[in-house]
Protein backbone atom coordinates (compact mmCIF):
# COMPACT_ATOMS: atom_id res chain seq x y z
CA UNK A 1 -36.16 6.17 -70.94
CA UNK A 2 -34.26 3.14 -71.01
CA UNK A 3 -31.56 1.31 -68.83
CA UNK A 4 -29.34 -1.86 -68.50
CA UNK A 5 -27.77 -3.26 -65.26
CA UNK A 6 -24.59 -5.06 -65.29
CA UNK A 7 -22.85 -6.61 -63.23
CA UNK A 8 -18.90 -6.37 -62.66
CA UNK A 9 -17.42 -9.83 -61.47
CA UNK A 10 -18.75 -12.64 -63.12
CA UNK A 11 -19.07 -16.30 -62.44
CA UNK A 12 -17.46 -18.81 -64.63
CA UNK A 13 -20.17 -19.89 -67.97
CA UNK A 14 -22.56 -17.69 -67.05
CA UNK A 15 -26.38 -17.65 -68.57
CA UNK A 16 -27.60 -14.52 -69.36
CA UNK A 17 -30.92 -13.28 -69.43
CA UNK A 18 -32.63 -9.62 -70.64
CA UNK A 19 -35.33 -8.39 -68.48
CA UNK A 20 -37.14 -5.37 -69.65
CA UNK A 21 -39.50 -3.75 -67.02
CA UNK A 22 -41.52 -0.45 -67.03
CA UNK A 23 -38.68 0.78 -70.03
CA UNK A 24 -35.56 -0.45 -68.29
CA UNK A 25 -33.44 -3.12 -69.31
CA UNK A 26 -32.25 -5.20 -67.26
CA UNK A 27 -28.90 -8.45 -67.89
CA UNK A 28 -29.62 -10.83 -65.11
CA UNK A 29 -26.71 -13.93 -65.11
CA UNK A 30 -27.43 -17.31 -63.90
CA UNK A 31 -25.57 -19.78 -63.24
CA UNK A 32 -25.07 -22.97 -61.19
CA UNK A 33 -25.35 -23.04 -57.58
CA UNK A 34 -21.45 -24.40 -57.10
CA UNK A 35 -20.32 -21.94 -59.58
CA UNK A 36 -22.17 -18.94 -58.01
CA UNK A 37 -20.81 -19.92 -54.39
CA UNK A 38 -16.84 -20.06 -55.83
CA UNK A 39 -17.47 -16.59 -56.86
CA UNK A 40 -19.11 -15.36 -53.79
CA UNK A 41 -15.99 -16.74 -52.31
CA UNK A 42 -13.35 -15.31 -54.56
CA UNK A 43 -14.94 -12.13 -54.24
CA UNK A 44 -14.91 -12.11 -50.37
CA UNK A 45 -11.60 -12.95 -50.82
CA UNK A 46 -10.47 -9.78 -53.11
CA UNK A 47 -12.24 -7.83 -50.39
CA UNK A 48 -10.68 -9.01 -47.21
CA UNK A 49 -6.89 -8.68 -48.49
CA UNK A 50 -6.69 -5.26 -47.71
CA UNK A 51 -8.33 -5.24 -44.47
CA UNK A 52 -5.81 -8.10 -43.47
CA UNK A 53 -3.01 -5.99 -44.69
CA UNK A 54 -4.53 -3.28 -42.34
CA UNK A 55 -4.32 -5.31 -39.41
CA UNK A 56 -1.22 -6.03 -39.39
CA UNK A 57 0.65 -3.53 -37.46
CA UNK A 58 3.77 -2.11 -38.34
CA UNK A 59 6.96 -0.76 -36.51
CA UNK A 60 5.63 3.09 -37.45
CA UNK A 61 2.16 2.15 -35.54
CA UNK A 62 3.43 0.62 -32.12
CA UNK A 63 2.85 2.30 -29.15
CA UNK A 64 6.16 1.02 -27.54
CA UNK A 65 9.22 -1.14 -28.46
CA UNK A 66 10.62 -3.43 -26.69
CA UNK A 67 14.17 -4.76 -26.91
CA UNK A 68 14.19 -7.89 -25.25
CA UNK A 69 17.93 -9.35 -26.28
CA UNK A 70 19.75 -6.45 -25.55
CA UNK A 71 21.21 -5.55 -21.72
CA UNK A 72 19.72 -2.26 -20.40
CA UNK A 73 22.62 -0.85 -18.01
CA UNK A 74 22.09 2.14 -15.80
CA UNK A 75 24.05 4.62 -13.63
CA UNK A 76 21.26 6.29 -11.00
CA UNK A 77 21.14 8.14 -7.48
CA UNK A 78 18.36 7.10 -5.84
CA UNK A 79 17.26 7.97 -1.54
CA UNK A 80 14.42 6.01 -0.14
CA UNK A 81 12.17 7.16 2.90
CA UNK A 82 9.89 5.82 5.54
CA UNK A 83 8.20 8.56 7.46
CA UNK A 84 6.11 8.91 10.35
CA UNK A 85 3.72 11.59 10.83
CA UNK A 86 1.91 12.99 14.10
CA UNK A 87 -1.36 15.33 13.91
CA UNK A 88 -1.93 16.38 17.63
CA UNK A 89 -5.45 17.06 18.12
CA UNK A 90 -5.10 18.95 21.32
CA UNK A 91 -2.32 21.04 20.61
CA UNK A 92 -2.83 21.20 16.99
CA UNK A 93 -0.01 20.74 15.35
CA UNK A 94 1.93 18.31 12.59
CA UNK A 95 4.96 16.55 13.62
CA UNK A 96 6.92 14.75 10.46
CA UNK A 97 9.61 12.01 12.06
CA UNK A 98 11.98 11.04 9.64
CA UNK A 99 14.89 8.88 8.31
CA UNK A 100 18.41 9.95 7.91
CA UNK A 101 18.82 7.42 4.79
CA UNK A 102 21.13 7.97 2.59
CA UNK A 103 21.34 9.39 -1.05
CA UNK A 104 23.07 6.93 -2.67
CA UNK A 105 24.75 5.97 -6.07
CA UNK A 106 25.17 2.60 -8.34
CA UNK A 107 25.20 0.89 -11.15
CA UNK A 108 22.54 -1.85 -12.73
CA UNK A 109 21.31 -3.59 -15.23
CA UNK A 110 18.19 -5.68 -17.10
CA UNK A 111 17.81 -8.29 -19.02
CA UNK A 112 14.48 -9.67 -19.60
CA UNK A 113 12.72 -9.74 -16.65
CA UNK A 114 15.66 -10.04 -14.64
CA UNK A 115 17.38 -6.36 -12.49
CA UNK A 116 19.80 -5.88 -10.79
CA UNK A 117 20.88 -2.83 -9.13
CA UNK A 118 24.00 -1.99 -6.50
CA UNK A 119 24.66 1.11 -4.77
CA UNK A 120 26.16 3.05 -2.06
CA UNK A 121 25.71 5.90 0.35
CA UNK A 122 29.16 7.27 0.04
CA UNK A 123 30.31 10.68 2.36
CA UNK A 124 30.45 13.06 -0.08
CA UNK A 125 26.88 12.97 -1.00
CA UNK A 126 25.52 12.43 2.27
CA UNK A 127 27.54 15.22 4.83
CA UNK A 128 26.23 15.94 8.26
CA UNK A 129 23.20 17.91 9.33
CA UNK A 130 23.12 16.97 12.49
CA UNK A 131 19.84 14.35 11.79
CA UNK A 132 21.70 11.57 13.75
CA UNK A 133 22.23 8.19 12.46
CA UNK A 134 19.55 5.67 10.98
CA UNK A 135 20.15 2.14 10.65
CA UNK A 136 17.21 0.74 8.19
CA UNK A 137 16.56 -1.96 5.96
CA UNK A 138 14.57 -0.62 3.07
CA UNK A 139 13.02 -3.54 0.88
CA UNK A 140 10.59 -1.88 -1.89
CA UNK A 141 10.15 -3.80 -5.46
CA UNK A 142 7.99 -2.16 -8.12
CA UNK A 143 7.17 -4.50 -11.02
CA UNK A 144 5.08 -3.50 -13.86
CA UNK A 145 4.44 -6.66 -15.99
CA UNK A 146 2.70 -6.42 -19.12
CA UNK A 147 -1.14 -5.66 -17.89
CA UNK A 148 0.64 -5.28 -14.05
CA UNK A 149 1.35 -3.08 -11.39
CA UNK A 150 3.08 -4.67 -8.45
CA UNK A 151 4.53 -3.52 -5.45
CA UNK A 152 5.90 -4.52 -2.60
CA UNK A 153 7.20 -2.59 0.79
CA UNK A 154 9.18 -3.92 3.59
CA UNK A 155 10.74 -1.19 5.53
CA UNK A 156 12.41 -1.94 8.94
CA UNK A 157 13.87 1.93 10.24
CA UNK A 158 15.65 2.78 13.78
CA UNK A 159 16.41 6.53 14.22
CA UNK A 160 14.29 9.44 12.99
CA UNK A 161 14.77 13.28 13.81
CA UNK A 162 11.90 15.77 13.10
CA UNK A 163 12.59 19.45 12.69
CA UNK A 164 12.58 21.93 15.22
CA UNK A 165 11.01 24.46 13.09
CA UNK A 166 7.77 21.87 13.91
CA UNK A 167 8.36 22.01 17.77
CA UNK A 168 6.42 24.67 20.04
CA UNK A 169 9.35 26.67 21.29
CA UNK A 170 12.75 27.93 20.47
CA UNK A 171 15.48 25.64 19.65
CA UNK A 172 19.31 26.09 19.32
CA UNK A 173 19.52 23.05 16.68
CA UNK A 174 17.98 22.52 13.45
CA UNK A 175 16.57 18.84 14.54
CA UNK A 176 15.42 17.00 17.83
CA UNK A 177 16.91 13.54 17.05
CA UNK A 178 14.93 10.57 18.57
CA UNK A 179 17.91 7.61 17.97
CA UNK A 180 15.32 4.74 19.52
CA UNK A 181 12.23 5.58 17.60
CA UNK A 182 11.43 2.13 15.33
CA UNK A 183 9.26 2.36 12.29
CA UNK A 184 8.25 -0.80 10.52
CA UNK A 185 5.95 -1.49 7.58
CA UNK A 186 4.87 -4.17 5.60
CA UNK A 187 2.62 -4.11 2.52
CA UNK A 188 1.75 -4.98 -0.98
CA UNK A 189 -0.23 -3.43 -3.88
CA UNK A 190 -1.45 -5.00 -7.02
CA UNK A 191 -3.44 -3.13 -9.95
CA UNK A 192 -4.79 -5.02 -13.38
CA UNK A 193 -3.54 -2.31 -16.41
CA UNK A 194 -6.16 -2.11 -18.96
CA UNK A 195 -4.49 -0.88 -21.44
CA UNK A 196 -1.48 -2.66 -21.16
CA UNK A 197 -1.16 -3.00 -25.41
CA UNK A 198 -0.43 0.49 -25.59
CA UNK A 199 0.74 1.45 -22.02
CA UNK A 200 4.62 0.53 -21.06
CA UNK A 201 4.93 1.37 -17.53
CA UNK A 202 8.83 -0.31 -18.14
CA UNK A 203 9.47 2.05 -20.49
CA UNK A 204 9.07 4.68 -17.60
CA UNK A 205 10.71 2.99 -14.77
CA UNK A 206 13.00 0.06 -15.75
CA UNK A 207 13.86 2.07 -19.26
CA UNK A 208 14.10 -1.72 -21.20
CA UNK A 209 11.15 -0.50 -23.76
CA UNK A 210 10.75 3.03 -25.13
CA UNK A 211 7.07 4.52 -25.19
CA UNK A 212 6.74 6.26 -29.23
CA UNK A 213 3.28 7.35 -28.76
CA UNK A 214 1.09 9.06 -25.77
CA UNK A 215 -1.25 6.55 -24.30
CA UNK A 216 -3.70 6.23 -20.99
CA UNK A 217 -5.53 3.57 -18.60
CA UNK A 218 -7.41 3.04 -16.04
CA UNK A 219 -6.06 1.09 -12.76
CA UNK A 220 -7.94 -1.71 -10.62
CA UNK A 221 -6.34 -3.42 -8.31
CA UNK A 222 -5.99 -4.06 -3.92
CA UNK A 223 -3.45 -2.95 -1.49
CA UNK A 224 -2.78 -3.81 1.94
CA UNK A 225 -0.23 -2.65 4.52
CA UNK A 226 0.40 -3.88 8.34
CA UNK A 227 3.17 -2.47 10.78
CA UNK A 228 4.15 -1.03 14.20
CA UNK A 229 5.73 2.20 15.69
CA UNK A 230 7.90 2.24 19.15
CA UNK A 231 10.16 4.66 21.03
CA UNK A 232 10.56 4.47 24.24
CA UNK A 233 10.50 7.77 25.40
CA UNK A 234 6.38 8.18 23.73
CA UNK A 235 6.24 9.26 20.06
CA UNK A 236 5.15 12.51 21.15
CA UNK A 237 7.07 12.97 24.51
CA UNK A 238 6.91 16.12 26.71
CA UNK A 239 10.27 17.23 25.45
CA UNK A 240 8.72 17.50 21.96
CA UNK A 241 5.18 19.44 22.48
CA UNK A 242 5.99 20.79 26.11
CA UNK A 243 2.83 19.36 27.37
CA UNK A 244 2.97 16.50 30.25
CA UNK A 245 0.29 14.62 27.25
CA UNK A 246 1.19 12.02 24.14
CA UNK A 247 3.00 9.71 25.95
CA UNK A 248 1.79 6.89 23.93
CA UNK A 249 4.98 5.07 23.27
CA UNK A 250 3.88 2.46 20.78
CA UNK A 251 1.35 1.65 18.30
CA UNK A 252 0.88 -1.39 15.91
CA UNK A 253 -1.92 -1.04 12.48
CA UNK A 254 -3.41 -3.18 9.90
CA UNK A 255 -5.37 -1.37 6.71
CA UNK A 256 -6.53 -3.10 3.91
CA UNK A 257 -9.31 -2.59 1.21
CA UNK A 258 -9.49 -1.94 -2.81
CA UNK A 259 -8.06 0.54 -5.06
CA UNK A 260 -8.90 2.04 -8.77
CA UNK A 261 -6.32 4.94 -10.31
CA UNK A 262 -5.25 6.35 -13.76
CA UNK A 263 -2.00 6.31 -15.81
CA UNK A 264 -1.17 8.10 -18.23
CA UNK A 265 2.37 8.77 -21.09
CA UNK A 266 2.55 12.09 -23.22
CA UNK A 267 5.25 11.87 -25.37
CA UNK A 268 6.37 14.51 -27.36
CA UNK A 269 8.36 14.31 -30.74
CA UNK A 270 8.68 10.70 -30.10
CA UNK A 271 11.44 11.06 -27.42
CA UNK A 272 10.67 12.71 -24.59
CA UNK A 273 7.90 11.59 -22.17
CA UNK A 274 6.06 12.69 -19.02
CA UNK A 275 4.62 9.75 -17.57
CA UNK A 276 1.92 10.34 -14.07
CA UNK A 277 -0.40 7.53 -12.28
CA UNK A 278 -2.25 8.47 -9.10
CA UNK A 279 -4.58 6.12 -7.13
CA UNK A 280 -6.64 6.17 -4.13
CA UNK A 281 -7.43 3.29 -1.56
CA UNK A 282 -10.42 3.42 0.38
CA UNK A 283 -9.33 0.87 3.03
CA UNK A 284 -10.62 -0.19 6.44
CA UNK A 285 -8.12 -0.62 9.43
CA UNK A 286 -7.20 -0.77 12.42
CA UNK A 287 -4.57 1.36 14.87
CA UNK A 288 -4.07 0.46 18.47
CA UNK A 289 -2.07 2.79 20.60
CA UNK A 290 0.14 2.01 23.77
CA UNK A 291 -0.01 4.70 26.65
CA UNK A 292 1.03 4.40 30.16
CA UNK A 293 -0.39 0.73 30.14
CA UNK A 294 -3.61 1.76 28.86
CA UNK A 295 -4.28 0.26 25.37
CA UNK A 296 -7.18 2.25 22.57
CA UNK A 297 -8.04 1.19 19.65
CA UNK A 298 -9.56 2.46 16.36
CA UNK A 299 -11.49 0.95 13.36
CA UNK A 300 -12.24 3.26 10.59
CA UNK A 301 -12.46 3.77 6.46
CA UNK A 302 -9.61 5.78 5.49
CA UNK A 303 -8.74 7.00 1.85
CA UNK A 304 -5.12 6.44 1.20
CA UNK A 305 -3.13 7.58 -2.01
CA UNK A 306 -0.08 6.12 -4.58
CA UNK A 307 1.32 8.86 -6.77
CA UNK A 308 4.59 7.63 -9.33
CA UNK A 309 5.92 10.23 -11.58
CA UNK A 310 8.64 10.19 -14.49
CA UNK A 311 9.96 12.10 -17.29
CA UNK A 312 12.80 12.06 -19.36
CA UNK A 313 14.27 11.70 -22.31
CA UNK A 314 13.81 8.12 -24.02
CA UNK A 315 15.98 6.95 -27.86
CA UNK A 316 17.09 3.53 -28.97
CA UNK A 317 20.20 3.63 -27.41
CA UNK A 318 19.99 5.70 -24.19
CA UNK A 319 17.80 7.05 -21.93
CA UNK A 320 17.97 9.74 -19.31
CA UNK A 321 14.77 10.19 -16.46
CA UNK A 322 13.98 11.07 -13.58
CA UNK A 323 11.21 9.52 -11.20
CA UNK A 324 9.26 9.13 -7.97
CA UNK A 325 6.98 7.24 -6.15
CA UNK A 326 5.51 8.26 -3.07
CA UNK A 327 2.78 5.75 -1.11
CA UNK A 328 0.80 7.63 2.19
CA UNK A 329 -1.44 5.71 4.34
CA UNK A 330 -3.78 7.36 6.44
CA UNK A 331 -4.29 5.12 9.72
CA UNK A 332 -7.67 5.25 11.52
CA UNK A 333 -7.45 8.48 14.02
CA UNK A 334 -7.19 7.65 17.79
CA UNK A 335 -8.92 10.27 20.57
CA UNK A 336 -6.23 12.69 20.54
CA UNK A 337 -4.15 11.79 17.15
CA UNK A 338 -4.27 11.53 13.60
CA UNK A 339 -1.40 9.14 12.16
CA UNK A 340 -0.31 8.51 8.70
CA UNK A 341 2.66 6.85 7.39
CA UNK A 342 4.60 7.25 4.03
CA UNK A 343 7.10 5.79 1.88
CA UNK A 344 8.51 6.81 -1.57
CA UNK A 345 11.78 6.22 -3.46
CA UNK A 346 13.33 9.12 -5.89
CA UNK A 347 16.26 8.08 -8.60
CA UNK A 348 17.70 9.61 -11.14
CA UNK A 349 18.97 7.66 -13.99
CA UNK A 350 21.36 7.56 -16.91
CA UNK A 351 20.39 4.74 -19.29
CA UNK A 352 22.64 3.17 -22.09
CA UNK A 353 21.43 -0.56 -23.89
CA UNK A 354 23.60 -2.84 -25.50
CA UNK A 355 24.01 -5.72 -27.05
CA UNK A 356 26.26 -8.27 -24.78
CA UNK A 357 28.86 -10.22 -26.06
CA UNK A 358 29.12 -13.43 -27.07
CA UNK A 359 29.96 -15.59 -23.47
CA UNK A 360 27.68 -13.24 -22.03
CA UNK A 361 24.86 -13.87 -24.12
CA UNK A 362 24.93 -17.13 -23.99
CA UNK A 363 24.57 -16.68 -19.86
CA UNK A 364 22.01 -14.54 -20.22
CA UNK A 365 20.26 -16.90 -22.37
CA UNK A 366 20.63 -19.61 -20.27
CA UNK A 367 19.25 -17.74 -16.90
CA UNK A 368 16.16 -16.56 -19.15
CA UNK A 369 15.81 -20.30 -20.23
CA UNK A 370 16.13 -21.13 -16.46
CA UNK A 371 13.61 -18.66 -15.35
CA UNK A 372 10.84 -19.36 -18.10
CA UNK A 373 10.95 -23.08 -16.95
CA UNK A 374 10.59 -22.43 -13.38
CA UNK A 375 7.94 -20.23 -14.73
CA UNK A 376 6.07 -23.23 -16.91
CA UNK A 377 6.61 -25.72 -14.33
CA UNK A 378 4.98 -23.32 -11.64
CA UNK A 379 2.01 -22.79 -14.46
CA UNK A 380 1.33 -26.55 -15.03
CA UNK A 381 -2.05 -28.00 -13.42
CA UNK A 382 -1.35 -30.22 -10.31
């Protein structure tokens, strides 16, 4: 039995040469060394076109889509909260102290990196209870850059009420209102996105990108938070638990330590999305506690937790979502109480992008020129 082997792609002038071993035949080509280099070349050429043109990815194959020259305006309703909560270890019971902050409703807008958002607790949406007045400055910024999470939390509160249905006892109102109770908190969180190519977390929250495709990552990052609690009367005065105990009237913390979490989009049919991250801190901290002159304090590892959900309806012209975020941190137990303190924000938002006009186009241009030079000039080495 007899064969030949040939070969397909040739060099240029080739030399050929018949073999003929044990029956088979076999067309061997030589040729020079330059020659037989150009079409090793050529042929690693052919080859690698079509995994180039595989690389290259098109609009059907992103993740997300961004639409960085168009204005992303928004009507929302969003209430923000700072609460205080009281585990009695004697008596055994939870008391919640919170806000009365306002639901309130605005307009914004983004450009680039660049929000804006006003709004207003108007009467309508925000009638009586009988929850007393809070006056409050709630500062809370959530940035997600591109492989980011940020956040920030500055929350300075006066006034809190706590239900009755909490209180040992019968009581003829719906809430014991403690008008000189002071909450403050400050803090920051920052997480490294993995999976930032594929994950937008903007998409979710500031609705400037639309998410096509489900994607996940994991979270890395560190938090810390610092603050202090007053009322004059003791956080957990005797006209609260009807016990002559829990007079401590003030109490100031520090916590601090790493964090790791997981994020994840499912979209369905391209358009809609439910988007959920949680993450746990295990932090160590301190709480010192105020109480008839007598100071105690505590140093202990406490687990704390961030939870942000959305979900919606995302196209590529409008948007409609809802979301929340919701931060707790567990402060280090003192002899008689357990003390933890949480913050969250929940919106809901209508979403329409545009193009802007001419004159304003050319300002927005301008402020994103202005910004991305501060930006380069902060980047340069010194």
């Amino acid at each position: 039995m007899e064969g030949t082997l040939n070969l397909l792609f040739l060099p240029p002038n080739p030399v050929s040469l018949l073999l003929k071993i044990n029956g088979f035949r076999f067309l061997v080509y030589l040729c020079h060394m330059k020659h037989f280099l150009h079409w090793i070349y050529t042929c690693l050429l052919l080859v690698g076109i079509p995994f180039a043109a595989i690389g290259q990815e098109s609009p059907s194959d992103r993740y997300y889509e961004a639409f960085p020259t168009e204005l992303t305006t928004r009507y929302y309703f969003s209430r923000k909260y700072t609460a205080w909560q009281v585990g009695d270890k004697t008596g055994g019971n939870t008391y919640r102290f919170e806000p009365n902050s306002t639901l309130n409703m605005g307009v914004g807008a983004t450009y680039q990196n660049l929000t804006l958002n006003l709004a207003y607790g108007f009467d309508f949406l925000n009638p009586d209870l009988g929850q007393g007045d809070s006056k409050y400055l709630d500062l809370q910024a959530h940035m997600y850059p591109k492989k980011l999470v940020i956040d920030f939390f500055g929350q300075f509160y006066r006034g809190y009420h706590v239900a009755n249905s909490a209180l040992p006892g019968s009581a003829s109102d719906r809430f014991t209102v403690l008008p000189d109770m002071h909450v403050r908190k400050l803090g920051a969180s920052v997480q490294y996105l993995f999976n930032g190519e594929k994950l937008s977390l903007r998409a979710a929250f500031l609705q400037n990108e639309w998410q096509k495709k489900s994607a996940a990552s994991a979270l890395l990052g560190f938090e810390m938070y610092g603050g202090t609690t007053y009322n004059e009367g003791g956080m957990l005065s005797p006209s609260l638990t009807n016990e002559q105990i829990g007079r401590y009237d003030r109490s100031r913390f520090l916590e601090f330590g790493p964090n790791a979490g997981y994020v994840a989009t499912l979209v369905i049919k391209r358009h809609f999305f439910l988007t959920g991250s949680v993450s746990t801190n295990l932090g160590l901290g301190y709480l010192s506690s105020f109480e008839g002159g007598q100071q105690e304090t505590s140093w202990q590892v406490t687990p704390n937790l961030f939870v942000r959900g959305f979900a919606g309806y995302n196209s590529r012209h409008w948007s409609v979502n809802v979301n929340y975020v919701h931060n707790r941190v567990n402060l280090p137990s003192t002899t008689a109480y357990d003390n933890t303190i949480m913050t969250g924000n929940y919106r809901f938002n209508l979403v329409h992008r545009i193009a802007p006009g001419p004159k304003l186009g050319q300002s927005l241009g301008k402020l994103d020129s202005f910004l991305k030079s501060l930006r380069n000039r902060g980047n340069k080495p010194r």
